[in-house]
PDB file of N, CA and C in Angstrom:
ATOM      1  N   UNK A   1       3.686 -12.424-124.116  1.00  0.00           N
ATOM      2  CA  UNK A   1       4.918 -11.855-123.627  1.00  0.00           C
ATOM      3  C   UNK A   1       4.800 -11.632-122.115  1.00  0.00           C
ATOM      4  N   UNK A   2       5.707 -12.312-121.449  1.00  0.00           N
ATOM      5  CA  UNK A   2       5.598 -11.974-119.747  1.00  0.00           C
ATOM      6  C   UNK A   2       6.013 -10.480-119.553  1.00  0.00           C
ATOM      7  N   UNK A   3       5.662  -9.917-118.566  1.00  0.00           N
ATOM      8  CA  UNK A   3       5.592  -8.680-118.079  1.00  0.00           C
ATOM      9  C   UNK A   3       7.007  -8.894-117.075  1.00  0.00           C
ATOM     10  N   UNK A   4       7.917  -7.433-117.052  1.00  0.00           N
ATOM     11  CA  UNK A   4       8.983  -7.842-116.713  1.00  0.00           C
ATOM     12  C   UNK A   4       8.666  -6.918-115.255  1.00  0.00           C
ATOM     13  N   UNK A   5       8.534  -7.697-113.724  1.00  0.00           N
ATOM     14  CA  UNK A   5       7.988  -6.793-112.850  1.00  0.00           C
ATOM     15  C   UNK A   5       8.343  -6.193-112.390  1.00  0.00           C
ATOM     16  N   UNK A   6       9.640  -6.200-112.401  1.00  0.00           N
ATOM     17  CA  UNK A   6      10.886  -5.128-111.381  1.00  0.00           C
ATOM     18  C   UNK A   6      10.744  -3.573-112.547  1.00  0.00           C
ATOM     19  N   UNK A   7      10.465  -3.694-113.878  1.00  0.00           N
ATOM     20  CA  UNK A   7      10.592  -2.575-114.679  1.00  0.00           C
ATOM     21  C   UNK A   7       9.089  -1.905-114.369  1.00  0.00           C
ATOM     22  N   UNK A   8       7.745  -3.091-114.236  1.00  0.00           N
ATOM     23  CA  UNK A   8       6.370  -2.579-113.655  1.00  0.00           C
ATOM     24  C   UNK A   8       6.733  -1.828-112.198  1.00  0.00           C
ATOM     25  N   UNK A   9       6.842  -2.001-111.771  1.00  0.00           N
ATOM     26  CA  UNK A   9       7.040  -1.481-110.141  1.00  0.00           C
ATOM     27  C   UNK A   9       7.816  -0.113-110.558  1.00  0.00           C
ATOM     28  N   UNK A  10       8.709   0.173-111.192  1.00  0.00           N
ATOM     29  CA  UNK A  10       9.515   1.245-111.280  1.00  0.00           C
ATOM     30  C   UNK A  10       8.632   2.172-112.212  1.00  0.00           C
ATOM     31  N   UNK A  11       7.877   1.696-113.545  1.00  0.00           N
ATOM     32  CA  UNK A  11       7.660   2.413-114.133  1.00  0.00           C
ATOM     33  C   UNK A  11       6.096   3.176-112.941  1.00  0.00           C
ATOM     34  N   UNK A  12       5.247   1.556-112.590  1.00  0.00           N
ATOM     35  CA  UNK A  12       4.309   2.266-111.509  1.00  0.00           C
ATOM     36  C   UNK A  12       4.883   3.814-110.686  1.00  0.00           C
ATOM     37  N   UNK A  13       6.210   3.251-109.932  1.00  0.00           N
ATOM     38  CA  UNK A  13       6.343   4.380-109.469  1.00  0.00           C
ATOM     39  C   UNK A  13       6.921   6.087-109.884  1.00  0.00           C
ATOM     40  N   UNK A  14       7.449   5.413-110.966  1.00  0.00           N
ATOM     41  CA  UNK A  14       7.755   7.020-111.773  1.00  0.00           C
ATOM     42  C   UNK A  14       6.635   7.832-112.081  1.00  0.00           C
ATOM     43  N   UNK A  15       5.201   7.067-112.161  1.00  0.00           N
ATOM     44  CA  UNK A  15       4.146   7.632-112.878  1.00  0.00           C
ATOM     45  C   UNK A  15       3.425   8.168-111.703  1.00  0.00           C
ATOM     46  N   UNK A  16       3.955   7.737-109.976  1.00  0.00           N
ATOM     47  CA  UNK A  16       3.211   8.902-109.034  1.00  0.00           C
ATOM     48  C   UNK A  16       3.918   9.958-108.872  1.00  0.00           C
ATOM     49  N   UNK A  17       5.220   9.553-109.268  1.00  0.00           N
ATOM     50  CA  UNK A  17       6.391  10.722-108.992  1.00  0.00           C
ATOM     51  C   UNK A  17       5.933  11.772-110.178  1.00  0.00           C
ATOM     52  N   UNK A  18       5.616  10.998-111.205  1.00  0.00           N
ATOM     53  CA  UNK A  18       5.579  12.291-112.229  1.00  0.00           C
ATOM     54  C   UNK A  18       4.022  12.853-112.300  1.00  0.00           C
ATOM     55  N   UNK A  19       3.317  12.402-111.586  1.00  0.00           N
ATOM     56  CA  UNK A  19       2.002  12.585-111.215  1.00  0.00           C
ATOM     57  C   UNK A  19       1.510  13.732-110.069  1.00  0.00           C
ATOM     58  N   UNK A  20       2.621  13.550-109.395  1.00  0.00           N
ATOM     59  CA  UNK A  20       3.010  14.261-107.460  1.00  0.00           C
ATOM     60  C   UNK A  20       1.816  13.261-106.662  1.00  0.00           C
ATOM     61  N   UNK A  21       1.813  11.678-106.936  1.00  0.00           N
ATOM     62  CA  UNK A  21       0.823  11.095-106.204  1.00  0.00           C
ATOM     63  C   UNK A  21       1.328  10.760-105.358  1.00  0.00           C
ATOM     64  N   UNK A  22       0.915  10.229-104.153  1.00  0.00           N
ATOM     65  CA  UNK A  22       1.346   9.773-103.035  1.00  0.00           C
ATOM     66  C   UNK A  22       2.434   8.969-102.768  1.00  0.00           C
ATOM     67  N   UNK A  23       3.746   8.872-102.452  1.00  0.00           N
ATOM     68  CA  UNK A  23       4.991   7.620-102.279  1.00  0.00           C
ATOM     69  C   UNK A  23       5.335   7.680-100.960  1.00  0.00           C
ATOM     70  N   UNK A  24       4.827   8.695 -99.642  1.00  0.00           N
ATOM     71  CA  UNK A  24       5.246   8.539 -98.552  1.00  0.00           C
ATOM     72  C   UNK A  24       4.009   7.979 -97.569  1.00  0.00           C
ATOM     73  N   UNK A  25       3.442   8.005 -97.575  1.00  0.00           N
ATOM     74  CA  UNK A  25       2.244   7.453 -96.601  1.00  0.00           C
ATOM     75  C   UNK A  25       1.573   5.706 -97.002  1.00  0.00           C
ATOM     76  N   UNK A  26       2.427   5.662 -96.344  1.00  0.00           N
ATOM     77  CA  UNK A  26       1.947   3.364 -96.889  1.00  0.00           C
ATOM     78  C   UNK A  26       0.771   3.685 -96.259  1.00  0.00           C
ATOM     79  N   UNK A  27       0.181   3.928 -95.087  1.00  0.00           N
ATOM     80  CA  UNK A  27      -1.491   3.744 -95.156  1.00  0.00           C
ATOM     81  C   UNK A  27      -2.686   4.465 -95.949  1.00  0.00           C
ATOM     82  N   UNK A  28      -1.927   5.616 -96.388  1.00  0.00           N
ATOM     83  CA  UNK A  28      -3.086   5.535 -97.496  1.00  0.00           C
ATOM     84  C   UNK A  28      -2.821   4.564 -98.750  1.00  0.00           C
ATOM     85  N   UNK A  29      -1.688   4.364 -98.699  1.00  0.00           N
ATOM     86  CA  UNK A  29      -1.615   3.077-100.307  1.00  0.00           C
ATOM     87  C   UNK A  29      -2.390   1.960 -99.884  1.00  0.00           C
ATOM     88  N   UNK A  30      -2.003   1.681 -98.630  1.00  0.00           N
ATOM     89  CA  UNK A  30      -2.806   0.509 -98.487  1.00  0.00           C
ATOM     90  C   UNK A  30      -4.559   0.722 -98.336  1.00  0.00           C
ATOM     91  N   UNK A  31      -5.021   1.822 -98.229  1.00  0.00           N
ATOM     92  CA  UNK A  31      -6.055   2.410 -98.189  1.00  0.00           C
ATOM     93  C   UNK A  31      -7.037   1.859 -99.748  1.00  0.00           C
ATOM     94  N   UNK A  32      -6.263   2.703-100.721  1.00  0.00           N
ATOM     95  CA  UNK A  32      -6.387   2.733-102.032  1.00  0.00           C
ATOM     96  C   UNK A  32      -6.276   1.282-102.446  1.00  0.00           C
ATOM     97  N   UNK A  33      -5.266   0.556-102.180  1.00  0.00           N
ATOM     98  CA  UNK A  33      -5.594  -0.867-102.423  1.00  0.00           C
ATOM     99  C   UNK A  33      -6.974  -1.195-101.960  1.00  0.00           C
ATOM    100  N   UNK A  34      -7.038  -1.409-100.871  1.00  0.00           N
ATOM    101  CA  UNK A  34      -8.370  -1.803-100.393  1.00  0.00           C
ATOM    102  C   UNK A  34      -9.673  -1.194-101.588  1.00  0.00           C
ATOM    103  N   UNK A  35      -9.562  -0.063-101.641  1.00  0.00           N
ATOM    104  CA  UNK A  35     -10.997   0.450-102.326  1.00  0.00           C
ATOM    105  C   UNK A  35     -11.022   0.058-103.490  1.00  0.00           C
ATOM    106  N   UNK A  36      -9.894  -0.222-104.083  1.00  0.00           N
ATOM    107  CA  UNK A  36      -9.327  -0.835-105.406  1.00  0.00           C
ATOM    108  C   UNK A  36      -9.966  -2.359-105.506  1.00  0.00           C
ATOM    109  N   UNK A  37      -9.800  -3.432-104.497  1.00  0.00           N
ATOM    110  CA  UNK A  37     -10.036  -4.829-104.694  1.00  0.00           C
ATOM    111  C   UNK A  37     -11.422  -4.550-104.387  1.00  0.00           C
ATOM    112  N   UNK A  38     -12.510  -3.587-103.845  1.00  0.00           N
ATOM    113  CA  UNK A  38     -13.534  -3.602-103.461  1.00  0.00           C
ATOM    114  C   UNK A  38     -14.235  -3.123-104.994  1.00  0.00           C
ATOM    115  N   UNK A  39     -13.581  -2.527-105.311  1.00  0.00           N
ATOM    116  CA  UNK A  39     -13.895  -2.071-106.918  1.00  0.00           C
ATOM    117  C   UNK A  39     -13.847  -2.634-108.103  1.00  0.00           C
ATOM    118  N   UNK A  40     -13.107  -3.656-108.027  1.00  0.00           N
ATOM    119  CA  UNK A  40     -13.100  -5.184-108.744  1.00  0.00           C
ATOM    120  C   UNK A  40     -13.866  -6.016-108.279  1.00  0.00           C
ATOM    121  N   UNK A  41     -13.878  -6.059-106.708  1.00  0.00           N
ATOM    122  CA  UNK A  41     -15.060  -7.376-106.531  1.00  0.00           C
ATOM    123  C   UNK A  41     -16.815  -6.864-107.222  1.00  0.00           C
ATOM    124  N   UNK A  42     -17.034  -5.450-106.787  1.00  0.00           N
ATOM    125  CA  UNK A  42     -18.314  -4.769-107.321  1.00  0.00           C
ATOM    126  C   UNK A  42     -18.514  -5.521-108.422  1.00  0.00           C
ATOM    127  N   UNK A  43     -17.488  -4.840-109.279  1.00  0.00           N
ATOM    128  CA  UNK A  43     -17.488  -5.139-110.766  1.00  0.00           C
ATOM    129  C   UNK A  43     -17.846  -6.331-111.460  1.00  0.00           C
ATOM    130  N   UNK A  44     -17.155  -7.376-110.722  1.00  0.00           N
ATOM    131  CA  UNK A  44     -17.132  -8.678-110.488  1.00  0.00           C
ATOM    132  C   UNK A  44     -18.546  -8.851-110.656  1.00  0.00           C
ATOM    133  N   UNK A  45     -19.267  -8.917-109.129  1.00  0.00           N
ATOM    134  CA  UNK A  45     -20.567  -9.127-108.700  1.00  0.00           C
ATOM    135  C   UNK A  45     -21.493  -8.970-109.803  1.00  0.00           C
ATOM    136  N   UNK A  46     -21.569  -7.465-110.120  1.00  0.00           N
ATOM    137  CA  UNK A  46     -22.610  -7.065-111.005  1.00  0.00           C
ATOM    138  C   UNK A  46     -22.129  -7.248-112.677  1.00  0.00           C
ATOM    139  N   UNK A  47     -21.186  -8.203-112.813  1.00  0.00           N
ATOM    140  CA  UNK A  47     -20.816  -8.412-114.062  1.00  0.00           C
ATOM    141  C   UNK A  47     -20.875  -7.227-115.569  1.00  0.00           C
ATOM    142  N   UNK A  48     -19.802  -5.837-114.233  1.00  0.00           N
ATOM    143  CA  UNK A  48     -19.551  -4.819-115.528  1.00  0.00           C
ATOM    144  C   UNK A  48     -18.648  -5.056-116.097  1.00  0.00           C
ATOM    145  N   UNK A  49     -18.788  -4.941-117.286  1.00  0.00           N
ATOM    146  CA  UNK A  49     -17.925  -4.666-118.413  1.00  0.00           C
ATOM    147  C   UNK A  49     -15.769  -4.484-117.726  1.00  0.00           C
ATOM    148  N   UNK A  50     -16.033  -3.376-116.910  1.00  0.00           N
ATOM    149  CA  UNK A  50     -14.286  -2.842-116.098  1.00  0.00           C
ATOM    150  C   UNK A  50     -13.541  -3.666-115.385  1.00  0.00           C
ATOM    151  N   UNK A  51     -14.217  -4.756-115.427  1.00  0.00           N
ATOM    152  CA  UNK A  51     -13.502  -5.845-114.623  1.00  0.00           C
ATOM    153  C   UNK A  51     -11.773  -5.949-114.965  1.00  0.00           C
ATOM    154  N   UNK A  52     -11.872  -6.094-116.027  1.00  0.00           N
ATOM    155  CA  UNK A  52     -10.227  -6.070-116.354  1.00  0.00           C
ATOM    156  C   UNK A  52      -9.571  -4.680-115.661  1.00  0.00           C
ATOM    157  N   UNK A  53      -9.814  -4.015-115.994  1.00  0.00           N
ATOM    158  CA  UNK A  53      -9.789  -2.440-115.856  1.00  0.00           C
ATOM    159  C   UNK A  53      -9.391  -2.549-114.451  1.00  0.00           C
ATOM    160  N   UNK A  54     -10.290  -2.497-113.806  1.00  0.00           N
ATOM    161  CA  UNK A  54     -10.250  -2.796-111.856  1.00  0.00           C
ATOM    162  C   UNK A  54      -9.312  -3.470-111.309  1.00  0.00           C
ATOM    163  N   UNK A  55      -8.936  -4.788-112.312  1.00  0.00           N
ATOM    164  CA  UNK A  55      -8.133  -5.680-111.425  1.00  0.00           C
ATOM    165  C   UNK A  55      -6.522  -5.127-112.053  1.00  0.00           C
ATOM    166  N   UNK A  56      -6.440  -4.391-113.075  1.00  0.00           N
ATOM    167  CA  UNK A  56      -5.386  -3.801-113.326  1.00  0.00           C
ATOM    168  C   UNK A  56      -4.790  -2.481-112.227  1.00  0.00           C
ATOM    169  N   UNK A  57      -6.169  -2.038-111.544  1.00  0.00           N
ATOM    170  CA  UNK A  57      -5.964  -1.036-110.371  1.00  0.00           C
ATOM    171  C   UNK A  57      -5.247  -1.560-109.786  1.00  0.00           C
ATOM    172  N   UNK A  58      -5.670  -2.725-109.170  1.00  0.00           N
ATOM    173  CA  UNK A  58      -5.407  -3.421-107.733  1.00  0.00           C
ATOM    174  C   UNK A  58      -3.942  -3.505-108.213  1.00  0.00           C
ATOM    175  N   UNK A  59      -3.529  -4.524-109.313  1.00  0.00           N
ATOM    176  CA  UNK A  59      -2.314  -4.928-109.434  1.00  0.00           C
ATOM    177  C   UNK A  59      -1.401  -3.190-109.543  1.00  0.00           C
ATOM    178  N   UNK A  60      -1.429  -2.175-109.672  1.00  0.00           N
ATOM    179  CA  UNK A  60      -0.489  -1.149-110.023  1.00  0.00           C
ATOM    180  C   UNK A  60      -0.528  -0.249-108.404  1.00  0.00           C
ATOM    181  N   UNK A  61      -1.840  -0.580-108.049  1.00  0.00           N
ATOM    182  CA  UNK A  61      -1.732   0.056-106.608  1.00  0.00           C
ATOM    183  C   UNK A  61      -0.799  -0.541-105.568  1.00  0.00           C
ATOM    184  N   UNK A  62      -0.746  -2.424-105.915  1.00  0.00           N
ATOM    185  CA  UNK A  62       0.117  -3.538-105.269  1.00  0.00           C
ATOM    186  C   UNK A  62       1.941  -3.164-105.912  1.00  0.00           C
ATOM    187  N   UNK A  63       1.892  -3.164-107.256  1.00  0.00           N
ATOM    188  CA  UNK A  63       2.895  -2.840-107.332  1.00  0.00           C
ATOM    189  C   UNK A  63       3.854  -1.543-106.833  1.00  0.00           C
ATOM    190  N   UNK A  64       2.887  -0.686-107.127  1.00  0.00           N
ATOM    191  CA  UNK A  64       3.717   0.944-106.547  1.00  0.00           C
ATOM    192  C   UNK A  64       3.653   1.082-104.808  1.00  0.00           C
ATOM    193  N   UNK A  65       2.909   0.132-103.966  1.00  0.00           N
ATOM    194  CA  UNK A  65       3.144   0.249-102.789  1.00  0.00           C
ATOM    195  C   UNK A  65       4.620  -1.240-102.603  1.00  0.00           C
ATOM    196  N   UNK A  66       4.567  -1.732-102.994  1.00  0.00           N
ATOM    197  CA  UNK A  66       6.190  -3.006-103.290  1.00  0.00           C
ATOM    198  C   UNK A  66       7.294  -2.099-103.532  1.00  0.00           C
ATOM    199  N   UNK A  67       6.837  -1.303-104.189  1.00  0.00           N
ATOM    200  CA  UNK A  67       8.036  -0.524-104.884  1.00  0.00           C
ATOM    201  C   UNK A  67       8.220   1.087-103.438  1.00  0.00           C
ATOM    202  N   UNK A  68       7.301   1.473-103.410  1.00  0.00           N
ATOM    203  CA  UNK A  68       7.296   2.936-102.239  1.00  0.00           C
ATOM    204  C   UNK A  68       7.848   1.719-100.608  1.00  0.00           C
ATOM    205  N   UNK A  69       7.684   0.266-100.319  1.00  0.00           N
ATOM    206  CA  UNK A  69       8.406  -0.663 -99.613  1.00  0.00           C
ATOM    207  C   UNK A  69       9.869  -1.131 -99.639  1.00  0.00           C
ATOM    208  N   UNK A  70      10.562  -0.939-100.940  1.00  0.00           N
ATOM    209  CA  UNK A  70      11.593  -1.752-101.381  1.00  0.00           C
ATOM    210  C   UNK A  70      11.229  -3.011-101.422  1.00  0.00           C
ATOM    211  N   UNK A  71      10.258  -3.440-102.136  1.00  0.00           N
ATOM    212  CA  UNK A  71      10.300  -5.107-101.678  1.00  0.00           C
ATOM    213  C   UNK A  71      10.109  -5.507-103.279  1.00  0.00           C
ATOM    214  N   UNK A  72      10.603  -6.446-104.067  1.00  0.00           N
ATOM    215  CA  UNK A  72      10.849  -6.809-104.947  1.00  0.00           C
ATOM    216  C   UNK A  72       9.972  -8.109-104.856  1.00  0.00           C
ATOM    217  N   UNK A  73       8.463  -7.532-105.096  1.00  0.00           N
ATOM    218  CA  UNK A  73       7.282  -8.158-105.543  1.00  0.00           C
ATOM    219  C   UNK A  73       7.031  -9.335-106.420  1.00  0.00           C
ATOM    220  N   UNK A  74       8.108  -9.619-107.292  1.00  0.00           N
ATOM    221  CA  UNK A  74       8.005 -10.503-108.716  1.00  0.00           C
ATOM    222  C   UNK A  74       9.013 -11.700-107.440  1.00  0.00           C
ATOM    223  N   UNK A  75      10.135 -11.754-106.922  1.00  0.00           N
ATOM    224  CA  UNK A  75      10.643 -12.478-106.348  1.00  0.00           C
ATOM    225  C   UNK A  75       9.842 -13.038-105.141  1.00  0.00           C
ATOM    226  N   UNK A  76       8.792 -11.972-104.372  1.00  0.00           N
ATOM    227  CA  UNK A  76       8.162 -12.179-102.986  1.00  0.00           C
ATOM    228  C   UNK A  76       6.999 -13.298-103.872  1.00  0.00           C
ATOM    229  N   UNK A  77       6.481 -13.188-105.089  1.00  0.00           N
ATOM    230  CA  UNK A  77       5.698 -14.143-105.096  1.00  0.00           C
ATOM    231  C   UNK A  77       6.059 -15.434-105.546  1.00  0.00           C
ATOM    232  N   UNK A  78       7.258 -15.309-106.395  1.00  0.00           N
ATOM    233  CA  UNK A  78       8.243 -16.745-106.693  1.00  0.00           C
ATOM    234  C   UNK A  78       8.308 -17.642-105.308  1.00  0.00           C
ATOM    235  N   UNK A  79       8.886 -16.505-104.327  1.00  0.00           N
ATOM    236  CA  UNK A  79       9.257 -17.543-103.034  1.00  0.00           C
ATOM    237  C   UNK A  79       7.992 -18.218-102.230  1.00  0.00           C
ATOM    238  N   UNK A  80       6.834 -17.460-102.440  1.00  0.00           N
ATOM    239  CA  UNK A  80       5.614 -17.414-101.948  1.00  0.00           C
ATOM    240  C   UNK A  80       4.529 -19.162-102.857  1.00  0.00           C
ATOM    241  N   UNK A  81       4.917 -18.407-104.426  1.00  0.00           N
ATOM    242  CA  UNK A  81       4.421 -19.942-104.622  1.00  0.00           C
ATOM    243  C   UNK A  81       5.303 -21.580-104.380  1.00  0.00           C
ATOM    244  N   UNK A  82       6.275 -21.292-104.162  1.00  0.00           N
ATOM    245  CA  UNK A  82       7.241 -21.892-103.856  1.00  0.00           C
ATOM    246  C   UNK A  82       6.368 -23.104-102.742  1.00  0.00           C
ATOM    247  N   UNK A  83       6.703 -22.152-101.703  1.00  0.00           N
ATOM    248  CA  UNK A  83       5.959 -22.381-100.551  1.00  0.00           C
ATOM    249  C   UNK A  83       4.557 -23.009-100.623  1.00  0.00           C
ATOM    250  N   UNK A  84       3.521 -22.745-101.459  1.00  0.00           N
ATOM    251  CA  UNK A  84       2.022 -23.004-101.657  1.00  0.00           C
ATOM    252  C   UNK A  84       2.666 -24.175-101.839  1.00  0.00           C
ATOM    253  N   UNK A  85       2.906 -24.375-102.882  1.00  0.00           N
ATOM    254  CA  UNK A  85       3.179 -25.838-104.163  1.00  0.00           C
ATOM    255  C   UNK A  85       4.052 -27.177-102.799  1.00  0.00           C
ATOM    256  N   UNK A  86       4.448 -26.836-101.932  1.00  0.00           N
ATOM    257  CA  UNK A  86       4.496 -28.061-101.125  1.00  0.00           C
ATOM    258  C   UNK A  86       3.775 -27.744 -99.739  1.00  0.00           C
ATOM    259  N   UNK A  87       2.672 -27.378 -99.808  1.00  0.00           N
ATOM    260  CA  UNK A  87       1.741 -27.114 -98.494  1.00  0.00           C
ATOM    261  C   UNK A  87       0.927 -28.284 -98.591  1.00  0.00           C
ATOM    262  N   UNK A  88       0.272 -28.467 -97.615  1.00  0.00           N
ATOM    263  CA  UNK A  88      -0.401 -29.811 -97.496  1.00  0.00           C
ATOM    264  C   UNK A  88      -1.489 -29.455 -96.885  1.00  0.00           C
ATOM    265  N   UNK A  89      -2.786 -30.076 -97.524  1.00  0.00           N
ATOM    266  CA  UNK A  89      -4.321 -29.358 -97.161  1.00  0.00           C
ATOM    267  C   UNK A  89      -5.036 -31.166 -97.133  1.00  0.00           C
ATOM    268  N   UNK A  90      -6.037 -30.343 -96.626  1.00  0.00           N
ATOM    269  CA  UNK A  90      -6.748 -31.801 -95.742  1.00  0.00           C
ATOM    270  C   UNK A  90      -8.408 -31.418 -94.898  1.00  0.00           C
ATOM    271  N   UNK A  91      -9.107 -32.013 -95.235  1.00  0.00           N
ATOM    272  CA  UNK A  91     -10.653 -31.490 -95.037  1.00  0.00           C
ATOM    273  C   UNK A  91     -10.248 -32.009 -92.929  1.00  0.00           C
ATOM    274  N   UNK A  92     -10.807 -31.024 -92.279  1.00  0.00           N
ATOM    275  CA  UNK A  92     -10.275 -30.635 -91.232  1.00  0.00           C
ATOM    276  C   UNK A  92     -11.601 -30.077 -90.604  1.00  0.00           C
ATOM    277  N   UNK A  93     -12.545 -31.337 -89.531  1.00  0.00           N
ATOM    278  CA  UNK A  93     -13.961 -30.567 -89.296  1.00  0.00           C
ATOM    279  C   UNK A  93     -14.728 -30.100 -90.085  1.00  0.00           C
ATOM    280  N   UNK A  94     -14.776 -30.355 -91.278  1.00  0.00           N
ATOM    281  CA  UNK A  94     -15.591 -30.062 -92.699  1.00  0.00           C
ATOM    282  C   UNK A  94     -15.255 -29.278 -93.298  1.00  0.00           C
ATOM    283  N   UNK A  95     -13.597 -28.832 -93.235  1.00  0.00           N
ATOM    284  CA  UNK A  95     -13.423 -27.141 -93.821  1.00  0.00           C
ATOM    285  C   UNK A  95     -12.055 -27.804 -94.582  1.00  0.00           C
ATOM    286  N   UNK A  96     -11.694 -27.329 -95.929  1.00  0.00           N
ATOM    287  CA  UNK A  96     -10.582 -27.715 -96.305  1.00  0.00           C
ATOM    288  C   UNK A  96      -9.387 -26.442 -95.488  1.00  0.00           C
ATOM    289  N   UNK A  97      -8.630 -27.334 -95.072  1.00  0.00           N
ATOM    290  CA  UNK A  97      -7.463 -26.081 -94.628  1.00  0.00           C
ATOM    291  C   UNK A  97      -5.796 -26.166 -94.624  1.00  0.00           C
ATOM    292  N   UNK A  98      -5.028 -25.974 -94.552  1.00  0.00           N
ATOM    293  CA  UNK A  98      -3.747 -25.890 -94.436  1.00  0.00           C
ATOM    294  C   UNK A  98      -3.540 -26.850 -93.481  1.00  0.00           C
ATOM    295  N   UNK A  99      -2.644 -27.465 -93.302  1.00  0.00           N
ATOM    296  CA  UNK A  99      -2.453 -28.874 -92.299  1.00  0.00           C
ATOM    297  C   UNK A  99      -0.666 -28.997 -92.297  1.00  0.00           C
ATOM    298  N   UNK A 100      -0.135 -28.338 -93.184  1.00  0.00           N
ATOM    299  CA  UNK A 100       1.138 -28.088 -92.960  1.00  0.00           C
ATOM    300  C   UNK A 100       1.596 -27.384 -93.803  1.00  0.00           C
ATOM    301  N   UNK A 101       2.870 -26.708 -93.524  1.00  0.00           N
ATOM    302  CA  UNK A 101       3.314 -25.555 -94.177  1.00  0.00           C
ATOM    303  C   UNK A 101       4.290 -25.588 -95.476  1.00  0.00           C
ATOM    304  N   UNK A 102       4.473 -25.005 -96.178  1.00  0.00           N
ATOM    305  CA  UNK A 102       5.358 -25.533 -97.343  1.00  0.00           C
ATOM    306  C   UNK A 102       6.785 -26.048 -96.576  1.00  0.00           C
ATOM    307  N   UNK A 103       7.285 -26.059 -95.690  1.00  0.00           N
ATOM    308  CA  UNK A 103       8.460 -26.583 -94.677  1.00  0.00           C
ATOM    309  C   UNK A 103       8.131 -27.399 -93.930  1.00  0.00           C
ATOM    310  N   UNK A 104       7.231 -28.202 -94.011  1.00  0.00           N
ATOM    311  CA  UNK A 104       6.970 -29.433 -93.284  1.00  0.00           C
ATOM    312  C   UNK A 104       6.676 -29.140 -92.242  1.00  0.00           C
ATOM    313  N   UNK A 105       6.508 -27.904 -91.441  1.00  0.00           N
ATOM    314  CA  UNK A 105       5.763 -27.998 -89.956  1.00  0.00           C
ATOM    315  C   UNK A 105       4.578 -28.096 -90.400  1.00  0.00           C
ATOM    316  N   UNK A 106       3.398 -28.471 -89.204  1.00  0.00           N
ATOM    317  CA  UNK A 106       2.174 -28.456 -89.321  1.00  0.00           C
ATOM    318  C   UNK A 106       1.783 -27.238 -88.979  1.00  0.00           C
ATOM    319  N   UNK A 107       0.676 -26.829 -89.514  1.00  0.00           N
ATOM    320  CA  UNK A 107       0.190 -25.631 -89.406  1.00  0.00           C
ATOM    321  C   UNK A 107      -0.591 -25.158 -88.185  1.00  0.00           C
ATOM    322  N   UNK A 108      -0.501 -24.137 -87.374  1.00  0.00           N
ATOM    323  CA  UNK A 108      -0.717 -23.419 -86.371  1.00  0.00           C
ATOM    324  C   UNK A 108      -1.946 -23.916 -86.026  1.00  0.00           C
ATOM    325  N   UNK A 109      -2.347 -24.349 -84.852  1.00  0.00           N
ATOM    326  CA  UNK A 109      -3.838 -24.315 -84.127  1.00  0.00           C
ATOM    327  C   UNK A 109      -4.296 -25.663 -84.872  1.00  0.00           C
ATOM    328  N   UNK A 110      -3.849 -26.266 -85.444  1.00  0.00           N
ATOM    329  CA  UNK A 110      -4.255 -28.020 -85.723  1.00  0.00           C
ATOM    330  C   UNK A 110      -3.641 -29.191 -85.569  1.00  0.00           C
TER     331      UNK A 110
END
């Protein structure tokens, strides 16, 4: 069953509201993200068990800061893969990299 994300983002954020967690300070959300993906990669690394667990942080910390933004997260990544899916990559000095943009310009500094 797909997850419906505009209802994730809202319910994320009802649960700081009904929590009294943070919805006005974007740098500490973005704070908490950070310690969040660092807490999944750990996890990752040392192959604990919370891995799921962790990366469910990241995603509710991502969602409730989309949502404390107004930005409608489930659409920003539609338009976003959009974009990937006609990008054009190309081994570039031995490095695979971006070589043009999902809009047909070429990509910055190559």
């Amino acid at each position: 069953m797909a997850a419906d994300w505009k209802a994730l983002q809202k319910a994320v954020y009802q649960n700081k509201l009904d929590h009294r967690f943070n919805v006005t300070d974007v740098n500490m959300e973005f704070c908490h993200l950070y310690g969040e993906v660092g807490e999944a990669y750990t996890a990752w690394r040392r192959n604990q068990p919370g891995l799921g667990s962790e990366l469910a942080d990241v995603a509710i910390y991502l969602l409730g800061l989309a949502e404390i933004l107004g930005l409608d997260l489930e659409d920003e990544v539609l338009k976003k893969m959009e974009i990937n899916r006609h990008r054009k990559y190309a081994t570039v000095d031995g490095v695979w990299r971006k070589v043009e943009d999902g809009d047909g310009h070429s990509a910055a500094g190559l």
